[in-house]
C-alpha atoms as a PDB file:
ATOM      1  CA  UNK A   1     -29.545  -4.715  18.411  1.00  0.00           C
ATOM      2  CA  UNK A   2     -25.873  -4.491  18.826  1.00  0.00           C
ATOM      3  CA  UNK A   3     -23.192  -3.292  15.585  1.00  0.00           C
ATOM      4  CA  UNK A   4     -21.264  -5.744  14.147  1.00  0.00           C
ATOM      5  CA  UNK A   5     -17.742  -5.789  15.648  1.00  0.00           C
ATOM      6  CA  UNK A   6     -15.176  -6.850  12.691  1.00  0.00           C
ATOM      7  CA  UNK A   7     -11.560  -7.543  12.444  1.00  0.00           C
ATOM      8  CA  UNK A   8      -9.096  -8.062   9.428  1.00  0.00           C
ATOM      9  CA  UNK A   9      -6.333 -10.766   8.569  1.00  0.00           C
ATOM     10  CA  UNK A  10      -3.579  -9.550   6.336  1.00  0.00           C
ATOM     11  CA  UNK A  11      -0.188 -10.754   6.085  1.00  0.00           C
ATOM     12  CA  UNK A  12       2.162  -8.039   5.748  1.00  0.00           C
ATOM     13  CA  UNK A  13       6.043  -6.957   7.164  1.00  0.00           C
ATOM     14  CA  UNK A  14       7.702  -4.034   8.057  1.00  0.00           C
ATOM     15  CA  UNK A  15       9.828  -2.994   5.283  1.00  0.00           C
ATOM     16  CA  UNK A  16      11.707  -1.462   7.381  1.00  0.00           C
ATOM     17  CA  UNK A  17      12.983  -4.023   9.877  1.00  0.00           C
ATOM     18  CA  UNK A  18      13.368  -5.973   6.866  1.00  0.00           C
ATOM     19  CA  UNK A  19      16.402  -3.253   5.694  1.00  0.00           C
ATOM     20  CA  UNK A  20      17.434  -3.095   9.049  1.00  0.00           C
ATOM     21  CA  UNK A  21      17.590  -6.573   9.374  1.00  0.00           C
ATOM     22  CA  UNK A  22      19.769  -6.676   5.913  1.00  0.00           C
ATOM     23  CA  UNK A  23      22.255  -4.040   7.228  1.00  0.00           C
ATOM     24  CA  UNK A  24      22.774  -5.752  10.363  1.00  0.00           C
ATOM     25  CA  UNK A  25      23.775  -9.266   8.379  1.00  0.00           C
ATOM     26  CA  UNK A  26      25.721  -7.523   6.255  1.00  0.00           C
ATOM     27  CA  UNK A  27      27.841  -5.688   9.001  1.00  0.00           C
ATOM     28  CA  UNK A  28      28.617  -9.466  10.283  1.00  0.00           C
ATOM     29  CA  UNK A  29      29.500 -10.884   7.151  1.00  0.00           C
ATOM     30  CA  UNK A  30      32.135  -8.111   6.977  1.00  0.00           C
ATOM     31  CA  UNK A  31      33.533  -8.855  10.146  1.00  0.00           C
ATOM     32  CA  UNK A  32      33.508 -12.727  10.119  1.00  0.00           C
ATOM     33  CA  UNK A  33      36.459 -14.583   9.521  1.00  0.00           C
ATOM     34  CA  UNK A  34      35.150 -17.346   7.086  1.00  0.00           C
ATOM     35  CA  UNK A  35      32.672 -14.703   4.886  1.00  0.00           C
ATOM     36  CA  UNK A  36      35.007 -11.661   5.505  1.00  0.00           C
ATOM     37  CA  UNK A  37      36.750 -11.489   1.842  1.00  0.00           C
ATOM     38  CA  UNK A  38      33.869 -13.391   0.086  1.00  0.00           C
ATOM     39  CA  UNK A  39      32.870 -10.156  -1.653  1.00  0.00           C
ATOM     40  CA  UNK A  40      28.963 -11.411  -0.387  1.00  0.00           C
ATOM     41  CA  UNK A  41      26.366  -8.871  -1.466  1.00  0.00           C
ATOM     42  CA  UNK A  42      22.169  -8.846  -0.362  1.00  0.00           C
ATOM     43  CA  UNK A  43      20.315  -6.462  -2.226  1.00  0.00           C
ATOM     44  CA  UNK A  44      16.905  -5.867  -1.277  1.00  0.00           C
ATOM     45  CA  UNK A  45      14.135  -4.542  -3.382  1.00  0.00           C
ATOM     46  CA  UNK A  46      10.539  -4.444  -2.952  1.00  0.00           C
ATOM     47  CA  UNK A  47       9.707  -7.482  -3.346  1.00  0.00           C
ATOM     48  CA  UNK A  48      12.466  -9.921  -3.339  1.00  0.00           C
ATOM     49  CA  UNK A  49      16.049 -10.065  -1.964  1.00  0.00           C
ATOM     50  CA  UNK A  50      19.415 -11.374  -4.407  1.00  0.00           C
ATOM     51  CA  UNK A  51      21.897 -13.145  -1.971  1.00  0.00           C
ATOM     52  CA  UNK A  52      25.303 -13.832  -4.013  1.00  0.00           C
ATOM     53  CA  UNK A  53      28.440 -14.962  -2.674  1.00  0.00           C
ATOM     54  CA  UNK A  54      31.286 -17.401  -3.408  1.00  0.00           C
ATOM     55  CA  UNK A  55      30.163 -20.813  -2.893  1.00  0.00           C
ATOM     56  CA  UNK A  56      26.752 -22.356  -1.599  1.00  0.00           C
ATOM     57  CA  UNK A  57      28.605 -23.470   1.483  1.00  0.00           C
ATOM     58  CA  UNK A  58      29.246 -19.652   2.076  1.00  0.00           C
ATOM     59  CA  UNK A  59      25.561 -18.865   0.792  1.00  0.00           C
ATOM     60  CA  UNK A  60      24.191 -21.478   3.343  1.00  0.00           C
ATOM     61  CA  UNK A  61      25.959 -18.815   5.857  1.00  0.00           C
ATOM     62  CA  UNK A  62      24.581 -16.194   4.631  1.00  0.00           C
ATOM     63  CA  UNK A  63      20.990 -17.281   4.914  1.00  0.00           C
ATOM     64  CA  UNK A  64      21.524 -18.816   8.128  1.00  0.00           C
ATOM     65  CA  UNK A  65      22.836 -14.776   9.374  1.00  0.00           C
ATOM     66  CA  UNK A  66      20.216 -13.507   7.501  1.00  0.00           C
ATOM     67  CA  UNK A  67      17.776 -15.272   9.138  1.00  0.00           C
ATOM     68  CA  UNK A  68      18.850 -14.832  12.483  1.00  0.00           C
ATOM     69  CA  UNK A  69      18.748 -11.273  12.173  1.00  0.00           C
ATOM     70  CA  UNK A  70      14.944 -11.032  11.161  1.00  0.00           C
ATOM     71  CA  UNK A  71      14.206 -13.315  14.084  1.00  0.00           C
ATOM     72  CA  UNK A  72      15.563 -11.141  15.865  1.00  0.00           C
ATOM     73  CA  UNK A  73      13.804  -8.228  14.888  1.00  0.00           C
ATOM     74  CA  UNK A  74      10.384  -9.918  14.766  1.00  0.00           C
ATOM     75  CA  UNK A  75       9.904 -10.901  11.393  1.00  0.00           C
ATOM     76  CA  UNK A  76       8.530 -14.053  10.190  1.00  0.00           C
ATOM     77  CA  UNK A  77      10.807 -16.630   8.439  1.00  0.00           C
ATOM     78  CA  UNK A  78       7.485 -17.730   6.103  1.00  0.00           C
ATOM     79  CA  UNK A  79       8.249 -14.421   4.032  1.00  0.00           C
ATOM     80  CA  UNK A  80      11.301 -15.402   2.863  1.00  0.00           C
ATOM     81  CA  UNK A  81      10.892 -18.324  -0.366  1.00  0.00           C
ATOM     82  CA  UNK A  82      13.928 -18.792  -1.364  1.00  0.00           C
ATOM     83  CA  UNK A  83      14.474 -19.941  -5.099  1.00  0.00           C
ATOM     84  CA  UNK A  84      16.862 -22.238  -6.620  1.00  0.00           C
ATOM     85  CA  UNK A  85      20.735 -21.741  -6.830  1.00  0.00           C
ATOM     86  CA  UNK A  86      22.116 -19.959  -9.444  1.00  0.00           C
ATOM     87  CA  UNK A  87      25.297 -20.578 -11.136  1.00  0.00           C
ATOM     88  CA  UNK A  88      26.601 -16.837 -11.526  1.00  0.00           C
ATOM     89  CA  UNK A  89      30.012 -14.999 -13.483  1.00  0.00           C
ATOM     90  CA  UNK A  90      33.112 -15.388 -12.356  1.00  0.00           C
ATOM     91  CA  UNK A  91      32.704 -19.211 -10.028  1.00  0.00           C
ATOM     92  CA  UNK A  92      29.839 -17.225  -8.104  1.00  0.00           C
ATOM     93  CA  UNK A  93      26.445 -18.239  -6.457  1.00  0.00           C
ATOM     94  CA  UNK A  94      23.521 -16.331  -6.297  1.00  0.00           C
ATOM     95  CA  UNK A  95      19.985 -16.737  -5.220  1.00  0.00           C
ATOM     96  CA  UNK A  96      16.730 -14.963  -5.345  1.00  0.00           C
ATOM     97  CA  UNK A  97      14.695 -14.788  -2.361  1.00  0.00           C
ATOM     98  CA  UNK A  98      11.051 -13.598  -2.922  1.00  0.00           C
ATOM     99  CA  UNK A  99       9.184 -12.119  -0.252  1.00  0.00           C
ATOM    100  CA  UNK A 100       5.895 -13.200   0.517  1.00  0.00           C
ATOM    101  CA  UNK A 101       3.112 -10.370   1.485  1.00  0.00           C
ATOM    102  CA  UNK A 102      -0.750 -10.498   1.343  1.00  0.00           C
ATOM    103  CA  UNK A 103      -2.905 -13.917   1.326  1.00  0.00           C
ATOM    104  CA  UNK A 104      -3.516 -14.935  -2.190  1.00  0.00           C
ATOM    105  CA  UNK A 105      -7.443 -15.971  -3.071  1.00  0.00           C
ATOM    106  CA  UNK A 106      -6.725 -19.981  -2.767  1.00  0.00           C
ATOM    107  CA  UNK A 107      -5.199 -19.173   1.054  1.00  0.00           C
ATOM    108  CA  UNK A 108      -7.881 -16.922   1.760  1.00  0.00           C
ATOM    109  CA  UNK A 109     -10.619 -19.501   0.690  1.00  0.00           C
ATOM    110  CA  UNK A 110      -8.908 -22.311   3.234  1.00  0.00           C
ATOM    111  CA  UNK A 111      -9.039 -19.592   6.322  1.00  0.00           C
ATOM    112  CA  UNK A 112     -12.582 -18.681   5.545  1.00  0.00           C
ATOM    113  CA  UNK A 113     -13.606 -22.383   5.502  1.00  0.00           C
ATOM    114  CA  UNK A 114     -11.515 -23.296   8.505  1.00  0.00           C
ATOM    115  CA  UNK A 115     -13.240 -20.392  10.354  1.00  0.00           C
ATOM    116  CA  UNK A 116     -16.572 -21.221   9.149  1.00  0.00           C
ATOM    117  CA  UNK A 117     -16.337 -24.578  10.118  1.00  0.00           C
ATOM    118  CA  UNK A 118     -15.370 -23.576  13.182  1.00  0.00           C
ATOM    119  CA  UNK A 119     -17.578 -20.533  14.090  1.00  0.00           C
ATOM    120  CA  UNK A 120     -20.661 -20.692  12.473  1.00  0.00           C
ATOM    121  CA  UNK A 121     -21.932 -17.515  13.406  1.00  0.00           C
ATOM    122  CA  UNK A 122     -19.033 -15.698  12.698  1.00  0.00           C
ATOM    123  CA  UNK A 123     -18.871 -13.817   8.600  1.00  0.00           C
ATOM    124  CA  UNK A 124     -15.360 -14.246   6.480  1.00  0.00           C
ATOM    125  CA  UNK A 125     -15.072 -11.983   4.082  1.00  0.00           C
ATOM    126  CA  UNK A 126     -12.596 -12.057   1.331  1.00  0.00           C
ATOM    127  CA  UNK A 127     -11.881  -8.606   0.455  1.00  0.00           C
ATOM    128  CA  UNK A 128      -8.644  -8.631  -1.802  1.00  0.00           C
ATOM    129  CA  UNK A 129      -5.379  -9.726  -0.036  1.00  0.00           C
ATOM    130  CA  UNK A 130      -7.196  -9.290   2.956  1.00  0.00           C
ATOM    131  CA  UNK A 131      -9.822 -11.250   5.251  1.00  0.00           C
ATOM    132  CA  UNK A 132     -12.288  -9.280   6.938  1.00  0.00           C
ATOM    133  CA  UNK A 133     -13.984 -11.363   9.872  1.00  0.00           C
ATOM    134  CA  UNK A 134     -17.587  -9.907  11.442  1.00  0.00           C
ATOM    135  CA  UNK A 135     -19.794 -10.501  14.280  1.00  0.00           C
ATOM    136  CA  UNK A 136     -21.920  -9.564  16.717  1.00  0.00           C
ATOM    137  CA  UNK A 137     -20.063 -10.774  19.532  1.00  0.00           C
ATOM    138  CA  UNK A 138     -16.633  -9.617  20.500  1.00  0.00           C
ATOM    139  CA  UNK A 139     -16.084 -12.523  22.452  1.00  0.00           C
ATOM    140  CA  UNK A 140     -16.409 -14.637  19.093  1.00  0.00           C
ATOM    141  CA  UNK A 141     -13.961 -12.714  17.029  1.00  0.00           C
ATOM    142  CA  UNK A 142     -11.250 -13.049  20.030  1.00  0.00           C
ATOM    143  CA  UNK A 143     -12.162 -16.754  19.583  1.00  0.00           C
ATOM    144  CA  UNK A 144     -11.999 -16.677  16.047  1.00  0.00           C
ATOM    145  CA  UNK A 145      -8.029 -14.864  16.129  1.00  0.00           C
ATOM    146  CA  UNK A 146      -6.982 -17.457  19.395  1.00  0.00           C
ATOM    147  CA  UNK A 147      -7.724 -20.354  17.034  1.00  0.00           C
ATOM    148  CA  UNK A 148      -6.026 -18.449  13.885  1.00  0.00           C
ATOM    149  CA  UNK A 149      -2.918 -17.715  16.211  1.00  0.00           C
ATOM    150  CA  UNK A 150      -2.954 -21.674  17.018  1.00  0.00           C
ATOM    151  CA  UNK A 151      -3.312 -22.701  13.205  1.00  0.00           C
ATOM    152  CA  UNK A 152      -0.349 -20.361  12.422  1.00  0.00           C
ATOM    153  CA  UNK A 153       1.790 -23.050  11.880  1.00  0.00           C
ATOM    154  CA  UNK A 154       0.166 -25.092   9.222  1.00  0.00           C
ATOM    155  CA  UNK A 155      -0.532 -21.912   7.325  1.00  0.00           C
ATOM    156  CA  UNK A 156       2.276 -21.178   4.730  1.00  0.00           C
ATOM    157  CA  UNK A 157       2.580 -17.010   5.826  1.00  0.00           C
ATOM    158  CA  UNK A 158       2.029 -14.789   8.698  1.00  0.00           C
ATOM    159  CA  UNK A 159      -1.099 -14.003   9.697  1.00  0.00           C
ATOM    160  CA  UNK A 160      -1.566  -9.977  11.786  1.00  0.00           C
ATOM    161  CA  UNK A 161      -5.030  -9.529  13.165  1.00  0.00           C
ATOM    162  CA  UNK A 162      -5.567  -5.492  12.483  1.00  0.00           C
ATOM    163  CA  UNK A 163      -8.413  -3.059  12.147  1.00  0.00           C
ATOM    164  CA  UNK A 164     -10.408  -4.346  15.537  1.00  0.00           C
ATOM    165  CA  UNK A 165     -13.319  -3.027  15.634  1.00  0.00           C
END
């Protein structure tokens, strides 16, 4: 009787593109003509990112740079939610970008039943912010992630495949 082969589904990003990502649209802001004297800051935290500048036409810049440069770096534009605009001191603009990471229980419950609908004899598992999938056939689980990588886009974060096993 063959092991059970398994595989998990998280949703994660490298916190570190992410920064370098940040320093890289910050170096063009500084150098472009329309944002140069703008005073434009992004500060990144853990979990969320502030973007304030001088007006939302200049913010709308900003995100667009910002997003550019985690394209380029292979991040995911689903784990940026950006929250409303913020009327700040001095005629300034600011807004608060949270980053999305893990799959919360209600998103985990709708990739379990989309894979058990699917793949009956493949086990979901909900284990935290996590998904482990298991089965006894390799072939199945490859299956399983080919059909996860083709529902990526109605699914509102990234999805990684790690821990194959």
């Amino acid at each position: 009787m063959a092991a059970e082969s398994t595989f998990d589904i998280v949703s994660e990003f490298d916190h570190q593109e992410l920064a370098n990502a940040v320093d890289q649209a910050l170096r063009e802001i500084r150098t472009r003509y329309d944002l140069k004297d703008t005073k434009t800051t992004i500060d990144l935290a853990k979990t969320e990112l502030t973007l304030s500048t001088e007006s939302e036409m200049h913010l709308s810049s900003v995100r667009d740079i910002l997003e550019t440069k985690a394209l380029r770096r292979n991040l995911s534009l689903k784990i940026f939610s950006y929250g409303k605009v913020e009327d700040s001191s001095g005629g300034r603009v600011r807004q608060v970008v949270t980053l999305q990471q893990g799959i919360n229980s209600d998103l985990a419950k709708k990739i379990q039943k989309l894979i058990r609908d699917q793949f009956p004899k493949v086990q979901p598992r909900i284990q935290g912010e996590t998904l482990r999938v298991g089965s006894k056939s390799k072939d199945e689980l490859q299956n399983v992630i080919q059909f996860l990588r083709e529902e990526a886009e109605n699914l509102p974060v990234p999805l990684q495949f790690t821990n194959y096993r």
